[in-house]
N, C-alpha and C. Protein backbone atom coordinates (compact mmCIF):
# COMPACT_ATOMS: atom_id res chain seq x y z
N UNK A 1 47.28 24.98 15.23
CA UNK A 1 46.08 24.35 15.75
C UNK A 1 46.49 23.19 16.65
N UNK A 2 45.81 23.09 17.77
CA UNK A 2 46.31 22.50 18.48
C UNK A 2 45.46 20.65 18.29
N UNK A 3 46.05 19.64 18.35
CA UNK A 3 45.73 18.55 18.07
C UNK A 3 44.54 18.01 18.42
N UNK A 4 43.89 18.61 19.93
CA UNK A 4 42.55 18.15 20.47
C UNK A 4 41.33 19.04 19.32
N UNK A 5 41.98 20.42 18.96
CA UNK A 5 41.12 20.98 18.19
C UNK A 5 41.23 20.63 16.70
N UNK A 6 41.98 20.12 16.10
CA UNK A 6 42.43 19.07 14.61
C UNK A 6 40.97 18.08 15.02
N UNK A 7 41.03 17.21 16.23
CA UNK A 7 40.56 15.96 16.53
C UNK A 7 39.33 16.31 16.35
N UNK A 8 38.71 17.67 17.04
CA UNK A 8 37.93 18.03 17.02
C UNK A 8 36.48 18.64 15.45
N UNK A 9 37.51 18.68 14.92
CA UNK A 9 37.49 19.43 13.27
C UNK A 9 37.35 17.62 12.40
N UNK A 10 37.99 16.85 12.66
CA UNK A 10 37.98 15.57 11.97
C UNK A 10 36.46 14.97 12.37
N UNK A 11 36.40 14.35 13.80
CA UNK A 11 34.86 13.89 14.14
C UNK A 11 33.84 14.72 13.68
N UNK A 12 33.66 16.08 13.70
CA UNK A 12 32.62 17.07 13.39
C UNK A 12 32.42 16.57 11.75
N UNK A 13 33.33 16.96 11.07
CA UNK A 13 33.73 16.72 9.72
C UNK A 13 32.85 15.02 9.61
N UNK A 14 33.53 14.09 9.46
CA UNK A 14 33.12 12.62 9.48
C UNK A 14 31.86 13.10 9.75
N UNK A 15 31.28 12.89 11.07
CA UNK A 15 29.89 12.61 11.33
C UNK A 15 28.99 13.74 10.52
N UNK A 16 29.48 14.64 10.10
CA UNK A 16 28.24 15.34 9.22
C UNK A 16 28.39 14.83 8.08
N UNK A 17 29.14 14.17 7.65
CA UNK A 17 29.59 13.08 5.76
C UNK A 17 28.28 11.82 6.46
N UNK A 18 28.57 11.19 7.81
CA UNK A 18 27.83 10.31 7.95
C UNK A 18 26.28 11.04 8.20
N UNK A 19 25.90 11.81 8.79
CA UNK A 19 24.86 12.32 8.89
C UNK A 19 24.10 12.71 7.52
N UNK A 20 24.98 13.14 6.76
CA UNK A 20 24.31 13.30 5.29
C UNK A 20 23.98 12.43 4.45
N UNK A 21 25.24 11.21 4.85
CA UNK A 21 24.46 10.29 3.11
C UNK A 21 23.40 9.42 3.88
N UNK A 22 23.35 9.58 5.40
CA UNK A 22 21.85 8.53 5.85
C UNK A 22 20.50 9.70 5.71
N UNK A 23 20.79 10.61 5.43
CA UNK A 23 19.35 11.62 4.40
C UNK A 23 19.37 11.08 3.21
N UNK A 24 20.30 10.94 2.38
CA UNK A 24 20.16 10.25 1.78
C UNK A 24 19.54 8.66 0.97
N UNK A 25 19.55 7.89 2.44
CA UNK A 25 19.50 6.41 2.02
C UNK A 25 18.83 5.89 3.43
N UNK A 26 19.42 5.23 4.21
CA UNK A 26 18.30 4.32 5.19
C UNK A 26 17.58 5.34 5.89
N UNK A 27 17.92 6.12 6.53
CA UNK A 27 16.77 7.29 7.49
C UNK A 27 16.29 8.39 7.00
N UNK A 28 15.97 8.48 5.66
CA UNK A 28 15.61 8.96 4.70
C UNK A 28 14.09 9.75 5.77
N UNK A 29 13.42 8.80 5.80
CA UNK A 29 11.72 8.65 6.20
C UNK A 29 12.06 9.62 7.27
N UNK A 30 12.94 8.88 8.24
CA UNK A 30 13.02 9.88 9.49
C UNK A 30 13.48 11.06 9.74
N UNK A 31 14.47 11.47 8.66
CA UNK A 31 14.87 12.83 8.48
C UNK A 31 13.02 13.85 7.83
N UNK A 32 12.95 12.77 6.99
CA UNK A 32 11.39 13.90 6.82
C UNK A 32 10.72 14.07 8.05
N UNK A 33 10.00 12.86 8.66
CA UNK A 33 9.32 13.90 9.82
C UNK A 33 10.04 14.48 10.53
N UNK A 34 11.19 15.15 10.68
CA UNK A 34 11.89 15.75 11.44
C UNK A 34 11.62 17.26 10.38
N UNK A 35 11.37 17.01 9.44
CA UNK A 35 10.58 18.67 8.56
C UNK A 35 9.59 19.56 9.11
N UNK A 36 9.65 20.55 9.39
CA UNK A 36 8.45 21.27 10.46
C UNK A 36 7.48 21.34 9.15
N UNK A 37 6.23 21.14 10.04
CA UNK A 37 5.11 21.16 9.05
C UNK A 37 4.45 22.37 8.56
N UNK A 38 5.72 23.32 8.89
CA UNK A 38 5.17 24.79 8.13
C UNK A 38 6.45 25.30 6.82
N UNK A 39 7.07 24.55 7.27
CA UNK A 39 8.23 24.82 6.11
C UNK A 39 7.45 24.55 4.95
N UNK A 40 7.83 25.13 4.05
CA UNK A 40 7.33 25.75 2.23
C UNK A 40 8.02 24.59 1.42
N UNK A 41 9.10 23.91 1.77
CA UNK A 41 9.11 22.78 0.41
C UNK A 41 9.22 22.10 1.04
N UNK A 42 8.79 20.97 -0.30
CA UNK A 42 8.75 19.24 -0.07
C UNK A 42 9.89 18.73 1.15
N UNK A 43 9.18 17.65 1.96
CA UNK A 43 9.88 16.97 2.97
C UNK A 43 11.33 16.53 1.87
N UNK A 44 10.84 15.33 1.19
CA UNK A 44 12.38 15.02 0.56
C UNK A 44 12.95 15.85 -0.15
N UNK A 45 12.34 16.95 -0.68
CA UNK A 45 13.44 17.73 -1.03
C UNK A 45 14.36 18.50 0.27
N UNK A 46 13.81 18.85 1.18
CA UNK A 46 14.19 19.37 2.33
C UNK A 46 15.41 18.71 2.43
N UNK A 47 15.10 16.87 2.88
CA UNK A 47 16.15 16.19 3.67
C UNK A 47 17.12 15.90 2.54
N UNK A 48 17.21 15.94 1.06
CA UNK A 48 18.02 15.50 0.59
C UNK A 48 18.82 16.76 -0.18
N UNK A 49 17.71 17.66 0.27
CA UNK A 49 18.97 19.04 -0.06
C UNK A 49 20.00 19.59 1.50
N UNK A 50 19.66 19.23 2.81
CA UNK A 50 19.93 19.28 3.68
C UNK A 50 21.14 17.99 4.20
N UNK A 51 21.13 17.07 3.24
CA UNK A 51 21.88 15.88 3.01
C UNK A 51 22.78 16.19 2.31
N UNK A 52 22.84 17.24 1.26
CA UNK A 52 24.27 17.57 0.35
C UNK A 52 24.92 18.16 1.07
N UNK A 53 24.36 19.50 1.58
CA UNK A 53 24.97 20.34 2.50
C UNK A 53 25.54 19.91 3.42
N UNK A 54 25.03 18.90 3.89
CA UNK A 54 25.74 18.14 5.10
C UNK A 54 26.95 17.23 4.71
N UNK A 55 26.91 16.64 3.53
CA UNK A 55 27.88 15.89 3.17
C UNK A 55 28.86 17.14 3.12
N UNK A 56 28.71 18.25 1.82
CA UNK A 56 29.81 18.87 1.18
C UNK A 56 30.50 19.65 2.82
N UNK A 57 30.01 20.54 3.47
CA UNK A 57 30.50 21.07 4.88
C UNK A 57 31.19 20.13 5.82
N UNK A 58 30.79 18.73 5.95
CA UNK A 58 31.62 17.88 6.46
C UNK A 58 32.87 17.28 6.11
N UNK A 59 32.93 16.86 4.70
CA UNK A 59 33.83 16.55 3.80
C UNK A 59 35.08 18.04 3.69
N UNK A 60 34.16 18.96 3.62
CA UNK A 60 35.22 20.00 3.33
C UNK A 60 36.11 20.66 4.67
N UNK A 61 35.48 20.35 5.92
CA UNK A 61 35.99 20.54 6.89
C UNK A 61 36.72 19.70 7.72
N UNK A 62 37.06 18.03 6.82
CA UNK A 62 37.82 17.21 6.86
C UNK A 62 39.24 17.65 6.12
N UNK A 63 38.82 17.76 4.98
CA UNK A 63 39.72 17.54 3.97
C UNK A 63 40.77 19.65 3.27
N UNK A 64 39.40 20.35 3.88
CA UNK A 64 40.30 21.48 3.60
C UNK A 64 40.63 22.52 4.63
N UNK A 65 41.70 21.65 5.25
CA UNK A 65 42.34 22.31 6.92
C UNK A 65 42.65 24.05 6.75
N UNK A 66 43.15 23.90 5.44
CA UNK A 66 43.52 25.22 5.18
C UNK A 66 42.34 26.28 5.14
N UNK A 67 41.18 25.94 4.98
CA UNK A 67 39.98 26.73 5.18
C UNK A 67 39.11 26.28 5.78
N UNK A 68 39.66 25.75 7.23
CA UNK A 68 38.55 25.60 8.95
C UNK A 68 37.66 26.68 9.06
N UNK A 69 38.34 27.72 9.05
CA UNK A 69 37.52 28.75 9.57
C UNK A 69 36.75 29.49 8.89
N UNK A 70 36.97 29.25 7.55
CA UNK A 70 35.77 29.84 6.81
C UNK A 70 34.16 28.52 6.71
N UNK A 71 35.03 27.03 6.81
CA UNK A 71 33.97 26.06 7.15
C UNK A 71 32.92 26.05 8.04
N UNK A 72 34.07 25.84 9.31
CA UNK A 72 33.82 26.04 10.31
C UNK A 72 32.37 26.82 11.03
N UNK A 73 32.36 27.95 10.13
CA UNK A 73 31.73 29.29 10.25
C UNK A 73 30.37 29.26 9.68
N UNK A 74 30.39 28.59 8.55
CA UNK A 74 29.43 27.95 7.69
C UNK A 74 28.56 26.87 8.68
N UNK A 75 29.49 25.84 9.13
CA UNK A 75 29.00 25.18 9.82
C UNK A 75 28.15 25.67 10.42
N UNK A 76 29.01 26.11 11.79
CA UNK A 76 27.86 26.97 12.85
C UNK A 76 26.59 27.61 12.11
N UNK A 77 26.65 27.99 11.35
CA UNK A 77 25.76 28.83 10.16
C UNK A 77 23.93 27.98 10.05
N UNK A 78 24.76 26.81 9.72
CA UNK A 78 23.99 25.49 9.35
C UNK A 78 23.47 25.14 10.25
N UNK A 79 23.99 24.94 11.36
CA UNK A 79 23.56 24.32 12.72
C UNK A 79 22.44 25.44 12.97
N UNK A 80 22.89 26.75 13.27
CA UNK A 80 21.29 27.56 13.68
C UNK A 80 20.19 27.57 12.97
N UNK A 81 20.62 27.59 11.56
CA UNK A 81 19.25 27.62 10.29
C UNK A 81 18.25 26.18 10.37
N UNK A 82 19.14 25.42 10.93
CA UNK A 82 18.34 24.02 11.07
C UNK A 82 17.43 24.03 12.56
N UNK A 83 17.68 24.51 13.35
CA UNK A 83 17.56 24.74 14.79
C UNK A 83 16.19 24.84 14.93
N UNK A 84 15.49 25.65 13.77
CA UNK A 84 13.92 26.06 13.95
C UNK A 84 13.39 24.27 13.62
N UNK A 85 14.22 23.69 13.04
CA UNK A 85 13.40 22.36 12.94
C UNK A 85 13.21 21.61 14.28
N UNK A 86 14.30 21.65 14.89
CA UNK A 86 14.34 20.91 16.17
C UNK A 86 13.39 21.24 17.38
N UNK A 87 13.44 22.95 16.95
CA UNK A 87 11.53 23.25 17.95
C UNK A 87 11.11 22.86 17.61
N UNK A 88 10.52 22.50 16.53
CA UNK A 88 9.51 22.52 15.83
C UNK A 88 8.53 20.78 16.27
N UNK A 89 9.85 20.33 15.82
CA UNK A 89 10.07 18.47 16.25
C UNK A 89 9.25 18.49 17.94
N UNK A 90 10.00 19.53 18.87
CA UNK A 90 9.62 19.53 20.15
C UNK A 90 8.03 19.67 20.20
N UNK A 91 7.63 21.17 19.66
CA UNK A 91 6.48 21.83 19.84
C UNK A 91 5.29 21.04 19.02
N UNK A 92 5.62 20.02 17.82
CA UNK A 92 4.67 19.54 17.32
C UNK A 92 4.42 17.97 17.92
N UNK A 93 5.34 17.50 18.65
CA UNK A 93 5.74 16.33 19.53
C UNK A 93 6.18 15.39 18.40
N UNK A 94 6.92 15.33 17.75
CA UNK A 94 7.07 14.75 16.21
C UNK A 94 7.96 13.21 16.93
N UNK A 95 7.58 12.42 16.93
CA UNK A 95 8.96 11.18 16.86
C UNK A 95 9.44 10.71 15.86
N UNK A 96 10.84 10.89 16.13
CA UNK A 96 12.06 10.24 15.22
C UNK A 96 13.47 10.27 16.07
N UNK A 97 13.82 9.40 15.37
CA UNK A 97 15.03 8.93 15.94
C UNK A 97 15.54 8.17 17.49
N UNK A 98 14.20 7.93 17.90
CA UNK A 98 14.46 7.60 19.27
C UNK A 98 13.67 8.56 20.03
N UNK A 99 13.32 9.73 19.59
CA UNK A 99 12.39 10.97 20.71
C UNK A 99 11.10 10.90 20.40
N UNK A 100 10.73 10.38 21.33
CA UNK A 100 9.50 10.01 21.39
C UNK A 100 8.60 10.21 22.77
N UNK A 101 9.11 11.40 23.09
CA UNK A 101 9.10 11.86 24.08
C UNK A 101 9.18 13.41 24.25
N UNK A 102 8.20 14.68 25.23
CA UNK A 102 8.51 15.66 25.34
C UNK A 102 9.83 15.66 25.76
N UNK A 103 10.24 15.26 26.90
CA UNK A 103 11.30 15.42 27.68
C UNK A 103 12.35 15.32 26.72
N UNK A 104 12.67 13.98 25.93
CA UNK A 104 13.81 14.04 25.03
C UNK A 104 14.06 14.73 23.91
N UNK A 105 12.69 15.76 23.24
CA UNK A 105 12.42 16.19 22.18
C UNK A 105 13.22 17.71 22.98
N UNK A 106 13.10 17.93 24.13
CA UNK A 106 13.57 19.17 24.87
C UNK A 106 14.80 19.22 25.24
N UNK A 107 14.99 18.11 25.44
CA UNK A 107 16.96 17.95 25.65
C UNK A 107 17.78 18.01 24.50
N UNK A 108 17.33 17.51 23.71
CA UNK A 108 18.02 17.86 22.63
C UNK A 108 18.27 18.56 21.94
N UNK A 109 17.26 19.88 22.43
CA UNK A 109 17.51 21.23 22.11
C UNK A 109 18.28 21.63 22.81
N UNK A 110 18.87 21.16 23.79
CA UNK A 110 20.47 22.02 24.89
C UNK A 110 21.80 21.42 23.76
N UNK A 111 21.11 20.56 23.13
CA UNK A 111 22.68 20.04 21.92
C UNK A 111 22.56 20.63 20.69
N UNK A 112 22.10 21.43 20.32
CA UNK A 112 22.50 22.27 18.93
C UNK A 112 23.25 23.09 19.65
N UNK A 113 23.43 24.03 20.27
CA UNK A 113 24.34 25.27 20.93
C UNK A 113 25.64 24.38 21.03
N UNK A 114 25.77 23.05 21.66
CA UNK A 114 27.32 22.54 20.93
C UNK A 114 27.70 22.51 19.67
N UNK A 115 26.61 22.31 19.51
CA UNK A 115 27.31 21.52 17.89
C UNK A 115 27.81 22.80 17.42
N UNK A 116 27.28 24.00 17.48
CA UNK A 116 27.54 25.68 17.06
C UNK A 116 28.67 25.61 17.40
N UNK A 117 29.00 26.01 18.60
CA UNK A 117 30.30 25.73 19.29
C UNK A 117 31.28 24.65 18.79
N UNK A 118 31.12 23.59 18.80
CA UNK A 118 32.11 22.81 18.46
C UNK A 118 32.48 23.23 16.80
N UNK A 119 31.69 23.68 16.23
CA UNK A 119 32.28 23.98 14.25
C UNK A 119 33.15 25.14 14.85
N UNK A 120 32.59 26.17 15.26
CA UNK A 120 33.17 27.52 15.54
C UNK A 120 34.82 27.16 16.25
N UNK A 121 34.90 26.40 17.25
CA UNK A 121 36.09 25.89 17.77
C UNK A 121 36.91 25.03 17.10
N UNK A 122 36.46 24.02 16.42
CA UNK A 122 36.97 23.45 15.54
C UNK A 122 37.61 24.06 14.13
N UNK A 123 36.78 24.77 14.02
CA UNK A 123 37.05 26.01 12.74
C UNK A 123 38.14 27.37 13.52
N UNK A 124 38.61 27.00 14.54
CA UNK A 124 39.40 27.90 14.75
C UNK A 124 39.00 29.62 15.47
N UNK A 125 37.30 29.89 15.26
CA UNK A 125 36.98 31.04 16.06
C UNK A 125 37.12 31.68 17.34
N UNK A 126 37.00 30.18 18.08
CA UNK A 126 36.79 30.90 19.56
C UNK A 126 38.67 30.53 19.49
N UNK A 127 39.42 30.80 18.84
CA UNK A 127 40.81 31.18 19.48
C UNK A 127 41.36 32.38 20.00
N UNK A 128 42.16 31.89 21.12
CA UNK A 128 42.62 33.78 21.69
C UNK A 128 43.82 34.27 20.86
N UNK A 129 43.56 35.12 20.82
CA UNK A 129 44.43 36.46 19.40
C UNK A 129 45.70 36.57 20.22
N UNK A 130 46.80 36.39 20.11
CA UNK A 130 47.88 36.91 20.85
C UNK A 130 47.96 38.21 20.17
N UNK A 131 48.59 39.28 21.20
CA UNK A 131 49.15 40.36 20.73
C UNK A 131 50.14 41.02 21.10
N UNK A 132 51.10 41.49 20.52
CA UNK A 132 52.45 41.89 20.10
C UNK A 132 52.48 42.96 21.11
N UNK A 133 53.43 42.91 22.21
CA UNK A 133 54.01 43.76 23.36
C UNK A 133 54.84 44.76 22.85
């Protein structure tokens, strides 16, 4: 693995440990309205079951190099299943976090398809296969 993609696997890692325990604790509130208002369970249960997951996938894609790519994979996994929230945020005009705005509620839907990408790369997927001449 090459060191930009290590680097890559560490920040992803960290910021979803940090992204999770603030579901947890100060942006608690704001992770709920970020809950689409058709989803079937409770807002805080949502954000603070969406807060473990986020801790344990981050933590584990820090700490267990030896299984990036099965993380990794998960990750990306996570990132699309969450994705219907982020329309949702758009289409219901929901503010949090600073979007408070169509326009920014819409841009920020061009940044989940990284974040996919970056677990998947970080996790080692999009690598090219050498093969034996």
């Amino acid at each position: 693995m090459t060191a930009a993609r290590t680097a890559a696997r560490l920040i992803l890692g960290t910021a979803m440990v940090g992204a999770g325990v603030l579901h947890l604790t100060t942006q608690r509130e704001e992770f709920q309205a970020q809950v689409p208002s058709w989803f079937p369970l409770d807002e805080d249960l949502t954000v603070v079951a969406s807060g473990a997951v986020e801790i344990a996938l981050g933590a584990a894609f820090v700490a267990l190099p030896q299984r990036k790519r099965l993380v990794g994979g998960l990750l990306a996994a996570f990132f699309v299943a969450i994705f219907p929230g982020n329309i949702a945020q758009y289409v219901e005009g929901v503010d949090a976090f600073g979007l408070d705005t169509d326009r920014a509620r819409l841009v920020r839907l061009f940044f989940q398809p990284v974040l996919v990408l970056w677990a998947l790369w970080g996790g080692g997927w999009l690598e090219r296969r050498r093969t034996d001449d």
